[in-house]
C-alpha atoms as a PDB file:
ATOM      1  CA  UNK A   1       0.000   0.000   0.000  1.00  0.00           C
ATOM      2  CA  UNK A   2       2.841   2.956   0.768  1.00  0.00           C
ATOM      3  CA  UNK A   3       4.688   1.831  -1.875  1.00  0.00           C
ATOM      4  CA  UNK A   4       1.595   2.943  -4.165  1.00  0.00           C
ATOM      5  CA  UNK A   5       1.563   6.248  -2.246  1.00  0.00           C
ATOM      6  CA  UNK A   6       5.103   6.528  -2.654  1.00  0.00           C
ATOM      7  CA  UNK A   7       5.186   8.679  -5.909  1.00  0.00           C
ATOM      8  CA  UNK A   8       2.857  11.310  -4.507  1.00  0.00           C
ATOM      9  CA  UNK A   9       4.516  11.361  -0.828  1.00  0.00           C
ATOM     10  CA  UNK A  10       7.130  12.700  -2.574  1.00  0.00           C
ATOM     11  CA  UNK A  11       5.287  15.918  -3.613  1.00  0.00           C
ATOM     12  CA  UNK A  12       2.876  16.341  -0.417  1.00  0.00           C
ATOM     13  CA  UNK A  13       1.923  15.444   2.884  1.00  0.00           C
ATOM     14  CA  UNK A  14      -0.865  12.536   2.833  1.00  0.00           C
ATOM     15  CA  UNK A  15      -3.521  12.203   5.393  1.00  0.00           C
ATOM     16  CA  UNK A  16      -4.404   8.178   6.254  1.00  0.00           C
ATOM     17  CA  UNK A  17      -7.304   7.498   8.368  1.00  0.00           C
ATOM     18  CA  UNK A  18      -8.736   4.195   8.708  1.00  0.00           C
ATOM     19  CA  UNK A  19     -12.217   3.467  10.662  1.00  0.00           C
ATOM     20  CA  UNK A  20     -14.356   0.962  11.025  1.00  0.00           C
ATOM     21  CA  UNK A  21     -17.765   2.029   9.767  1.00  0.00           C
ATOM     22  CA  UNK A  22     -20.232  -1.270  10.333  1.00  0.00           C
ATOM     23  CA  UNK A  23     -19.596  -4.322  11.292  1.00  0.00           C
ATOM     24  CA  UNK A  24     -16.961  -6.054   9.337  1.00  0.00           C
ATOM     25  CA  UNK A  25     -16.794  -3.120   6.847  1.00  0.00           C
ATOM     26  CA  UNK A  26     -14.218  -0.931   6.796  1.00  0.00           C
ATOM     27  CA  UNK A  27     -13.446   2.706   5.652  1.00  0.00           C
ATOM     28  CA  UNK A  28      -9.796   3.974   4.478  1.00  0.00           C
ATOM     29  CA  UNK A  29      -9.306   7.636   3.368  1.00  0.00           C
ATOM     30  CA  UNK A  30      -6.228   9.319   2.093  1.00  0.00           C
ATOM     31  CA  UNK A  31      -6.455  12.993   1.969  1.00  0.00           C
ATOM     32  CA  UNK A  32      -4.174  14.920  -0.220  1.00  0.00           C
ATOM     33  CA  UNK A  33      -2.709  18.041   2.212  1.00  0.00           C
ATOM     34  CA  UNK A  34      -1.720  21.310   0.335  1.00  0.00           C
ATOM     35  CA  UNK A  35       1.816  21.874  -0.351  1.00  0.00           C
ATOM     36  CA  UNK A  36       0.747  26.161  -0.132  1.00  0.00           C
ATOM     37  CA  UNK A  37      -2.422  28.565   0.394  1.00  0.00           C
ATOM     38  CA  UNK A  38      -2.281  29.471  -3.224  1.00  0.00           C
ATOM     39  CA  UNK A  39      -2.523  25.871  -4.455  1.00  0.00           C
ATOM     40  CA  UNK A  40      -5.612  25.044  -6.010  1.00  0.00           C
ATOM     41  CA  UNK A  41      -8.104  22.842  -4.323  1.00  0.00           C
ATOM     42  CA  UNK A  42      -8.572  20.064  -7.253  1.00  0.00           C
ATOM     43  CA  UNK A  43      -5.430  18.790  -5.326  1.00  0.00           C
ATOM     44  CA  UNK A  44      -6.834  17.910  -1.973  1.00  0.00           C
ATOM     45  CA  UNK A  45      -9.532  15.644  -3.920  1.00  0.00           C
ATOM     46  CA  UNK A  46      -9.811  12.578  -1.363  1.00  0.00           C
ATOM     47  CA  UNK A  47     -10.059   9.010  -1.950  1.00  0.00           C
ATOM     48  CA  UNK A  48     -12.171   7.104   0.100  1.00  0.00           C
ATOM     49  CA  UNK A  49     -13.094   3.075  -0.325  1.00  0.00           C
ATOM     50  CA  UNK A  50     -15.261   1.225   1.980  1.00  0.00           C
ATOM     51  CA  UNK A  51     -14.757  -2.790   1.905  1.00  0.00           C
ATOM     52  CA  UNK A  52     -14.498  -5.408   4.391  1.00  0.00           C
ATOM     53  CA  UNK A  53     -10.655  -6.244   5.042  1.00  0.00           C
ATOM     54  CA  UNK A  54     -10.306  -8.611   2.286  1.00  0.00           C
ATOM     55  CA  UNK A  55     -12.074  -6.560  -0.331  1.00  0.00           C
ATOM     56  CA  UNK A  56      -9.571  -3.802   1.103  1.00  0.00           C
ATOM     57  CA  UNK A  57      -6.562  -6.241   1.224  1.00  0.00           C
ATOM     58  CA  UNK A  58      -7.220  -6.946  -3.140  1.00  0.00           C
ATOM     59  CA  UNK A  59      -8.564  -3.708  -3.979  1.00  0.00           C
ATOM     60  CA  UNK A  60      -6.974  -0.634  -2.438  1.00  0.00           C
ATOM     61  CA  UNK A  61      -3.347  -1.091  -3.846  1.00  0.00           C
ATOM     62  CA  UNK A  62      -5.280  -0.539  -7.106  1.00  0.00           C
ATOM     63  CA  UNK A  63      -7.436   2.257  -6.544  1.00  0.00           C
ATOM     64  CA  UNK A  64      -4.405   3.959  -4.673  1.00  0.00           C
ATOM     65  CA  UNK A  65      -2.415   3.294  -8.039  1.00  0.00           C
ATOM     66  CA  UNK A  66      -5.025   4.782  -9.962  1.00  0.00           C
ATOM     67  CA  UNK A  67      -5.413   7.607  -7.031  1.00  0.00           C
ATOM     68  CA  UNK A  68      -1.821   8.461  -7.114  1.00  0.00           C
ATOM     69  CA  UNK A  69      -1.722   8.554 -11.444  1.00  0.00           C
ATOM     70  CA  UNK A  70      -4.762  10.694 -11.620  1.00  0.00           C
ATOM     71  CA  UNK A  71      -3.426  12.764  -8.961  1.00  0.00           C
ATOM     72  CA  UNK A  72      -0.163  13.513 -10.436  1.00  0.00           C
ATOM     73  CA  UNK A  73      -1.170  13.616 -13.946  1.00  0.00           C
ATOM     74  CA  UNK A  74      -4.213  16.713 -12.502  1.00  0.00           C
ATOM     75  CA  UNK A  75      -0.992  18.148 -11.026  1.00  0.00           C
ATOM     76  CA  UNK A  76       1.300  18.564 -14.294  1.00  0.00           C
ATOM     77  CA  UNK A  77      -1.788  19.837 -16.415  1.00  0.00           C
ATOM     78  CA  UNK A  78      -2.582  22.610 -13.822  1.00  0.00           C
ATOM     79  CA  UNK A  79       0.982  23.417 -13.626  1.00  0.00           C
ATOM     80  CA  UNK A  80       1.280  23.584 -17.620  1.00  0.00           C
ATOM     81  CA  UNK A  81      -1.911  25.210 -18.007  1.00  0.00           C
ATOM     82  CA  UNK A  82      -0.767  27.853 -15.570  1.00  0.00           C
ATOM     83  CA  UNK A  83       2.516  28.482 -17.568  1.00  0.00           C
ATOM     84  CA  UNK A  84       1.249  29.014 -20.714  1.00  0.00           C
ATOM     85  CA  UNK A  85      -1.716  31.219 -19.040  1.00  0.00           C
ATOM     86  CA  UNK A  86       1.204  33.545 -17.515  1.00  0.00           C
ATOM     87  CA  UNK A  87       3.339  33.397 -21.077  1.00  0.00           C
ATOM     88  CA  UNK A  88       0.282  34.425 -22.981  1.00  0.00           C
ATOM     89  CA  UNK A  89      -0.507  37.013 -20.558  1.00  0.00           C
ATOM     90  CA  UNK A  90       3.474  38.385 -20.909  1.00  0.00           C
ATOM     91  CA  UNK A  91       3.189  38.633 -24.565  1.00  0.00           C
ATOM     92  CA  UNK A  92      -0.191  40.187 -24.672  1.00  0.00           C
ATOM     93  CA  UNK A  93       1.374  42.777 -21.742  1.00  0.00           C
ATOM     94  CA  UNK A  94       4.344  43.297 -23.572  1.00  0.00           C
ATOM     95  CA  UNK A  95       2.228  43.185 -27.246  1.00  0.00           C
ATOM     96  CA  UNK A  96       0.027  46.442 -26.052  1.00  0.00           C
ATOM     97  CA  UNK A  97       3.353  47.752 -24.353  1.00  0.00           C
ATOM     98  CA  UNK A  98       4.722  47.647 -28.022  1.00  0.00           C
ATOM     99  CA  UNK A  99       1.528  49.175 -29.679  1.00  0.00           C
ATOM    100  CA  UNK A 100       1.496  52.271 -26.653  1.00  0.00           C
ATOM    101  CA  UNK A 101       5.334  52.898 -27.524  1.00  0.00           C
ATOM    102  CA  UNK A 102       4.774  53.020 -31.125  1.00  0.00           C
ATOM    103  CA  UNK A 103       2.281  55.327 -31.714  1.00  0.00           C
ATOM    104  CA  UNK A 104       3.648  57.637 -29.161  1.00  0.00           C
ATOM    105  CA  UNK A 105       6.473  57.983 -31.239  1.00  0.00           C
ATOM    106  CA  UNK A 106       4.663  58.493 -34.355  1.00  0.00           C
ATOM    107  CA  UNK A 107       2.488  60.841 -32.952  1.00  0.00           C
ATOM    108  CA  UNK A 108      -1.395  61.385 -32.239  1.00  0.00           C
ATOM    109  CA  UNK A 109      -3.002  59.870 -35.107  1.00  0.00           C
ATOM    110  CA  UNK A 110      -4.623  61.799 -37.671  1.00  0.00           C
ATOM    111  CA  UNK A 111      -7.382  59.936 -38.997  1.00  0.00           C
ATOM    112  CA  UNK A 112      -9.488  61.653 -42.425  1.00  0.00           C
ATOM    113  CA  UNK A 113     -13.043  61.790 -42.221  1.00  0.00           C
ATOM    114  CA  UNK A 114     -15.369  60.394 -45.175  1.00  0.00           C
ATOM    115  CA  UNK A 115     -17.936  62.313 -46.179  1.00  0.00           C
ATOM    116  CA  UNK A 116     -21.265  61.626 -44.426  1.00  0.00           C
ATOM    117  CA  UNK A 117     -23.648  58.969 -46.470  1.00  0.00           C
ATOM    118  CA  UNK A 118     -26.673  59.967 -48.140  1.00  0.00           C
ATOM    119  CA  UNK A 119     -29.613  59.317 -46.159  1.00  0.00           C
ATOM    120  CA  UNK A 120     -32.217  57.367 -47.351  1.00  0.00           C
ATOM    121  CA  UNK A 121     -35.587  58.927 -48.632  1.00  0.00           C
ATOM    122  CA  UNK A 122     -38.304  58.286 -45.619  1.00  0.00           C
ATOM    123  CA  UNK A 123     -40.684  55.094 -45.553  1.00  0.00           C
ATOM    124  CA  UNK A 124     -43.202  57.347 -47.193  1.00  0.00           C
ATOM    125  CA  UNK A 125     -42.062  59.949 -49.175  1.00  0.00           C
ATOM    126  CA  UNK A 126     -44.090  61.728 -51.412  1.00  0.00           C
ATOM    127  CA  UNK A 127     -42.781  61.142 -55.410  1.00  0.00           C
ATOM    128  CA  UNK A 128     -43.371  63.562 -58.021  1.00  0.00           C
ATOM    129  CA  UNK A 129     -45.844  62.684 -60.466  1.00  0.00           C
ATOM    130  CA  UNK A 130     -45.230  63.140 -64.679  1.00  0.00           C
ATOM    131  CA  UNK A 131     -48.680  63.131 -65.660  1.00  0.00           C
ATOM    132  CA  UNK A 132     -51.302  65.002 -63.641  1.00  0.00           C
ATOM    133  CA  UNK A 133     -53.984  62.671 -62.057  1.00  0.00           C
ATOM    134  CA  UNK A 134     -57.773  63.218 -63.775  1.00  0.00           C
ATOM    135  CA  UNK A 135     -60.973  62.205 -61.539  1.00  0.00           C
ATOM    136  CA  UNK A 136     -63.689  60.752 -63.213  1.00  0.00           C
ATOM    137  CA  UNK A 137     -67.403  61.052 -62.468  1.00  0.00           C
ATOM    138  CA  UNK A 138     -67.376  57.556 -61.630  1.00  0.00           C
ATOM    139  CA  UNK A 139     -65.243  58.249 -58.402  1.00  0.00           C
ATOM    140  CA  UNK A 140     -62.165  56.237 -59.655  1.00  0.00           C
ATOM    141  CA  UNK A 141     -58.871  57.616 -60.693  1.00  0.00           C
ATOM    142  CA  UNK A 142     -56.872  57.265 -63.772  1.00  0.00           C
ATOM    143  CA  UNK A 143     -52.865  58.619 -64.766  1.00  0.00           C
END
């Protein structure tokens, strides 16, 4: 069993508690313990199995394998996602650095306005009509 906890001894503190819950059944936790305050919580994840002492005897060397590669493998993708956070967050500081430095030394920008767009004619303008409009004694109109 601690030589399945061995590889993540090595990079925290581990927590062991072992109780008996009912009966024959037994419960065995190992609790993660945080290497600093600023360490993020995903870390600490326990693992808990509940067996009787045989089932814990075959199965726990197993599930603290698995424990221990899950663990470690959560611990290198935070740590790698974290670097590349902070290295895109240096370029994009020193990217807008680069852009604030450059046109300060060109000057204030002078941008040339476009002349405004014609606006459209309203919903219901009026048109001109080429032919005058004749009434008819019938009431109806014709062009």
């Amino acid at each position: 069993m601690f030589t399945e906890l061995m590889p993540l001894l090595r990079k925290r503190r581990l927590l062991l508690t072992i109780a008996l819950v009912e009966g024959e059944t037994i419960r065995a936790t190992v609790v993660p313990q945080k290497t600093s305050d600023t360490e993020d919580n995903a870390l600490t994840t326990p693992l808990a199995i509940t067996g009787n002492a045989e089932e814990l005897d075959r199965e726990l060397p197993r599930q603290l394998v698995e424990f221990t590669g899950a663990h470690l493998e959560l611990q290198t993708t935070l740590t790698t996602a974290k670097a590349e956070i902070d290295t895109a967050a240096k370029a994009a500081r020193e990217e807008a650095r680069k852009k604030v430095a450059k046109s300060s030394a060109t000057g204030p920008a002078v941008t040339q306005s476009s002349p405004p767009a014609p606006e459209p004619p309203p919903l219901f303008a009026q048109r001109a009509l080429s032919e005058p409009v004749t009434i008819q004694e019938d009431g109806g109109s014709r062009s």
